[in-house]
Protein backbone atom coordinates (compact mmCIF):
# COMPACT_ATOMS: atom_id res chain seq x y z
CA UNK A 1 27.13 4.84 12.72
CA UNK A 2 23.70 3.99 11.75
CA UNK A 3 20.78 6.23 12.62
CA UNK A 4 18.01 6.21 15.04
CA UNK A 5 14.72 4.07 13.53
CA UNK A 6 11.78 3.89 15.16
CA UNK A 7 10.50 0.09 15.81
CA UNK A 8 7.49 1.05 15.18
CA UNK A 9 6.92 2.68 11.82
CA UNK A 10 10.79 1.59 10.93
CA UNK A 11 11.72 4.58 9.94
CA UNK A 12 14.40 6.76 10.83
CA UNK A 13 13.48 8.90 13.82
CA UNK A 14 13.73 12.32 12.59
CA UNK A 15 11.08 11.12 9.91
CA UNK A 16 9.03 8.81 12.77
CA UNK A 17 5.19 8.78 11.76
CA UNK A 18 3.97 7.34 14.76
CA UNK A 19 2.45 10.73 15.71
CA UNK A 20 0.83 11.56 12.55
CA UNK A 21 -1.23 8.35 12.76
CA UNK A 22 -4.45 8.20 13.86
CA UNK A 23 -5.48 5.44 15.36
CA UNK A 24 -6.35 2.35 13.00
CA UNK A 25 -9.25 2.15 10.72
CA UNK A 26 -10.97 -0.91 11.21
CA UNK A 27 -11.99 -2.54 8.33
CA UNK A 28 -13.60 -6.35 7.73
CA UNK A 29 -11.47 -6.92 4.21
CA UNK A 30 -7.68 -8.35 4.55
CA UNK A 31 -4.64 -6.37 3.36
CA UNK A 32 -1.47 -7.89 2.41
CA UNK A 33 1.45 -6.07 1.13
CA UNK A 34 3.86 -7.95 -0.46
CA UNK A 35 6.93 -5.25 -0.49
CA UNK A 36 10.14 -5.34 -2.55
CA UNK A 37 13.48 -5.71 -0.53
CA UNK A 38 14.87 -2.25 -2.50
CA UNK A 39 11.54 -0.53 -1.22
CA UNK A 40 11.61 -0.95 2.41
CA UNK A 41 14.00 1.48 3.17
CA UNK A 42 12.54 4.55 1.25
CA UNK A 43 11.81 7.42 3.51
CA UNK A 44 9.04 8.06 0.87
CA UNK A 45 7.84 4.27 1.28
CA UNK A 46 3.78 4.33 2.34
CA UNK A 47 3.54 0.63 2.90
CA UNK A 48 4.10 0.94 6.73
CA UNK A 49 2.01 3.87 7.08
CA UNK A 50 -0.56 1.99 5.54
CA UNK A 51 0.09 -1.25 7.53
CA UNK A 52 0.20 0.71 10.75
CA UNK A 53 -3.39 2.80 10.04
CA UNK A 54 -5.24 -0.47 9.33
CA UNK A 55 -3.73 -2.71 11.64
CA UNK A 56 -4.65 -5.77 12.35
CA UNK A 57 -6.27 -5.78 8.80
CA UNK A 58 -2.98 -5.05 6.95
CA UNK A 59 0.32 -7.43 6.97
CA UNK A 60 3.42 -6.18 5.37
CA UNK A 61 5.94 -8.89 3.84
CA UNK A 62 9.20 -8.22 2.56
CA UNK A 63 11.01 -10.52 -0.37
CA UNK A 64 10.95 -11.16 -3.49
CA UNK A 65 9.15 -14.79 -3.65
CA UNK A 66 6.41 -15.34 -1.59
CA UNK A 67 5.01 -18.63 -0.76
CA UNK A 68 2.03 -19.29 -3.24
CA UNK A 69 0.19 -20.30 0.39
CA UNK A 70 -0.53 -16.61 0.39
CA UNK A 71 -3.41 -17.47 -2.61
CA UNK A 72 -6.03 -18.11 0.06
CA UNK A 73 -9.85 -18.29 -1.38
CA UNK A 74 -10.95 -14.49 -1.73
CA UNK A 75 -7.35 -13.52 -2.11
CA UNK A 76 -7.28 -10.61 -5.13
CA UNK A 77 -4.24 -8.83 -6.43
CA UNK A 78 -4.86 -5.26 -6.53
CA UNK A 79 -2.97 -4.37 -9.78
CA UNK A 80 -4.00 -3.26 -13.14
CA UNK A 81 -3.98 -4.89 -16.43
CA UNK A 82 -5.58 -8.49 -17.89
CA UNK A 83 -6.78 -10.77 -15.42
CA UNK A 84 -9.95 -12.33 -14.33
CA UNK A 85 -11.85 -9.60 -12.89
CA UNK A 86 -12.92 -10.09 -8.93
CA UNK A 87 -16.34 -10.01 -8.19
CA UNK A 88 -16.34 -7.26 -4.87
CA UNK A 89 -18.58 -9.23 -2.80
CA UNK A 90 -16.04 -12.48 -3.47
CA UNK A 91 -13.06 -10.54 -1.98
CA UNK A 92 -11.83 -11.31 1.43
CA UNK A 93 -8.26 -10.14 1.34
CA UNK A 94 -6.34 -7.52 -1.30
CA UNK A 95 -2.93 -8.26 -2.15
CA UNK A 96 -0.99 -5.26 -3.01
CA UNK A 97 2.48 -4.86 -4.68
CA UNK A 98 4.92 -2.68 -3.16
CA UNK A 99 7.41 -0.95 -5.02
CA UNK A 100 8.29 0.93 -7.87
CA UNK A 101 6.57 -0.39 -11.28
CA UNK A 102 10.02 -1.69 -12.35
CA UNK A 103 9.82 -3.65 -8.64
CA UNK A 104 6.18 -4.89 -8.93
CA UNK A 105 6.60 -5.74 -12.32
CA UNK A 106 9.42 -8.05 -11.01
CA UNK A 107 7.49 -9.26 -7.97
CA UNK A 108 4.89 -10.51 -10.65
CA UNK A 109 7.26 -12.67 -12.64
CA UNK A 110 8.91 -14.18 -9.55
CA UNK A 111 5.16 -15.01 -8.10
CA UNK A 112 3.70 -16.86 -10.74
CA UNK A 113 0.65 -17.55 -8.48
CA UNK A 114 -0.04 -13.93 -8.48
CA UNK A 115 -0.69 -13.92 -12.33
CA UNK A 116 -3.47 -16.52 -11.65
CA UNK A 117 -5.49 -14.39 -8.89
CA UNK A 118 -8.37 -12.64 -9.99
CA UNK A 119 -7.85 -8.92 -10.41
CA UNK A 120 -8.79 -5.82 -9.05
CA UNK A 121 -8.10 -2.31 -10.54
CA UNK A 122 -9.00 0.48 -9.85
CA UNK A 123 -10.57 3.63 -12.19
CA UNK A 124 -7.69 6.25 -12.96
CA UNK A 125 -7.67 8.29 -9.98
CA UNK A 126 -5.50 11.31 -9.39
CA UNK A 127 -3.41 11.04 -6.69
CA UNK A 128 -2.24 13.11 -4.12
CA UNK A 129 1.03 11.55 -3.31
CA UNK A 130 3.32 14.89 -4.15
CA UNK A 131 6.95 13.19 -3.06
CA UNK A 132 7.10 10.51 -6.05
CA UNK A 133 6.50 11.77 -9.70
CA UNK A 134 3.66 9.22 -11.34
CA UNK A 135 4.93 8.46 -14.74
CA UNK A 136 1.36 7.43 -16.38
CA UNK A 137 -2.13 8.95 -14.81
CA UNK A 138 -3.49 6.75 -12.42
CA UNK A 139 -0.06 5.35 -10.85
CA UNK A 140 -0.99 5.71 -7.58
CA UNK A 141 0.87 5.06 -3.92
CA UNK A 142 0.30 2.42 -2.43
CA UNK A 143 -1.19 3.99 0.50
CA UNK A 144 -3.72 5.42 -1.75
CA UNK A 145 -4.15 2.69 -3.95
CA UNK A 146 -5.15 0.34 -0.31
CA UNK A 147 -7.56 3.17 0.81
CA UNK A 148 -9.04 4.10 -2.46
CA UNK A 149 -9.93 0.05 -3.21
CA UNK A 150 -11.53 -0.29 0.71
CA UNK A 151 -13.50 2.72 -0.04
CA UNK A 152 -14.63 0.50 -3.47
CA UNK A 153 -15.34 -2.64 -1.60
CA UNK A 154 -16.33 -1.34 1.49
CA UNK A 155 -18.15 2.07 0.92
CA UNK A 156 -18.24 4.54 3.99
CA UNK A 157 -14.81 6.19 2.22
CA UNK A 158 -15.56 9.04 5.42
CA UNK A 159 -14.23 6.35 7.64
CA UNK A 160 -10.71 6.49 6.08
CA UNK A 161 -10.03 10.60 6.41
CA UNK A 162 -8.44 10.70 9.88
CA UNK A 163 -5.66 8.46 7.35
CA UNK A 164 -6.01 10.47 4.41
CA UNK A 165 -5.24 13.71 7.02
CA UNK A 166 -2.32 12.25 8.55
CA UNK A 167 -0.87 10.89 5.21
CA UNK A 168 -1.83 14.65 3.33
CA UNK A 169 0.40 15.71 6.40
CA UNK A 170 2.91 13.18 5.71
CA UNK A 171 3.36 14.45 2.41
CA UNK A 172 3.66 17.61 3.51
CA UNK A 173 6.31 17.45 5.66
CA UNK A 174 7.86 15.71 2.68
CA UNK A 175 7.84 18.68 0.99
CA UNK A 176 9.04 21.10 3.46
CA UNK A 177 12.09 18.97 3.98
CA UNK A 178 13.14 18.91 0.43
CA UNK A 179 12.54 22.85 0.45
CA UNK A 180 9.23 22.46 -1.51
């Protein structure tokens, strides 16, 4: 028998963040997170918590090809590496990758639209996401990765802690389930 999910936060309901969340951030710049079939179902996965503390600003879509339609005019793909590099007064909507590296990696060669946007990365950051091991510096959630590039764009970073709070707490209950 399948367990209990939320419809909310979609996951399962002994892990529900609906009460953890604040209530959304408002913010004037688009989010879109294009997420990876094998990631939506990660009780680790910060895509919905993100989606949920920025909402309306933040859509979550789950596939692996995405209609090239997404490419609006101000549309930049948060991801590191070569790439024109977006101007932050032209952006108008973020497109994050959800997934492992391995998943986003294959999200990028099954997009080829996504290779033309213009780029946004962010400095190497240390990250506070304890439940997933980063392999290089700077591999952040996506969670953080979405806050840290609104704080960039949009300043006011003081605006985002009630999400930072509830995702710190997120994380730590995290822990304290897997005896940390």
């Amino acid at each position: 028998m399948p367990r209990a999910v939320c419809p909310r936060c979609e996951r399962p309901a002994a892990t529900c963040l609906c009460a953890m969340l604040p209530p959304p951030v408002a913010v004037r710049t688009g989010l879109l997170l294009l997420q990876h079939p094998a990631e939506a179902g990660h009780a680790k996965n910060t895509a919905a918590f993100l989606t949920l503390g920025l909402s309306p600003a933040a859509r979550l879509l789950r596939g692996e090809v995405f209609d090239s339609g997404l490419a609006v005019p101000g549309a930049v793909l948060l991801y590191p590496g070569d790439g024109a590099a977006a101007r932050p007064a032209d952006i108008d909507r973020l497109i994050l990758l959800d997934g492992s590296w391995r998943q986003s990696r294959r999200l990028l060669a099954a997009n080829p639209w996504l290779a033309g946007l213009p780029r946004l990365s962010l400095p190497e950051l240390p990250g506070r996401y304890a439940l997933r091991r980063a392999h290089r510096p700077g591999q952040l959630a996506t969670l953080e990765a979405g806050l840290h590039a609104l704080a960039l764009l949009e300043g006011g970073s003081q605006r985002f802690e009630p999400l930072w709070a509830a995702f710190d707490e997120f994380v730590r209950a995290g822990l304290a389930r897997r005896g940390d």
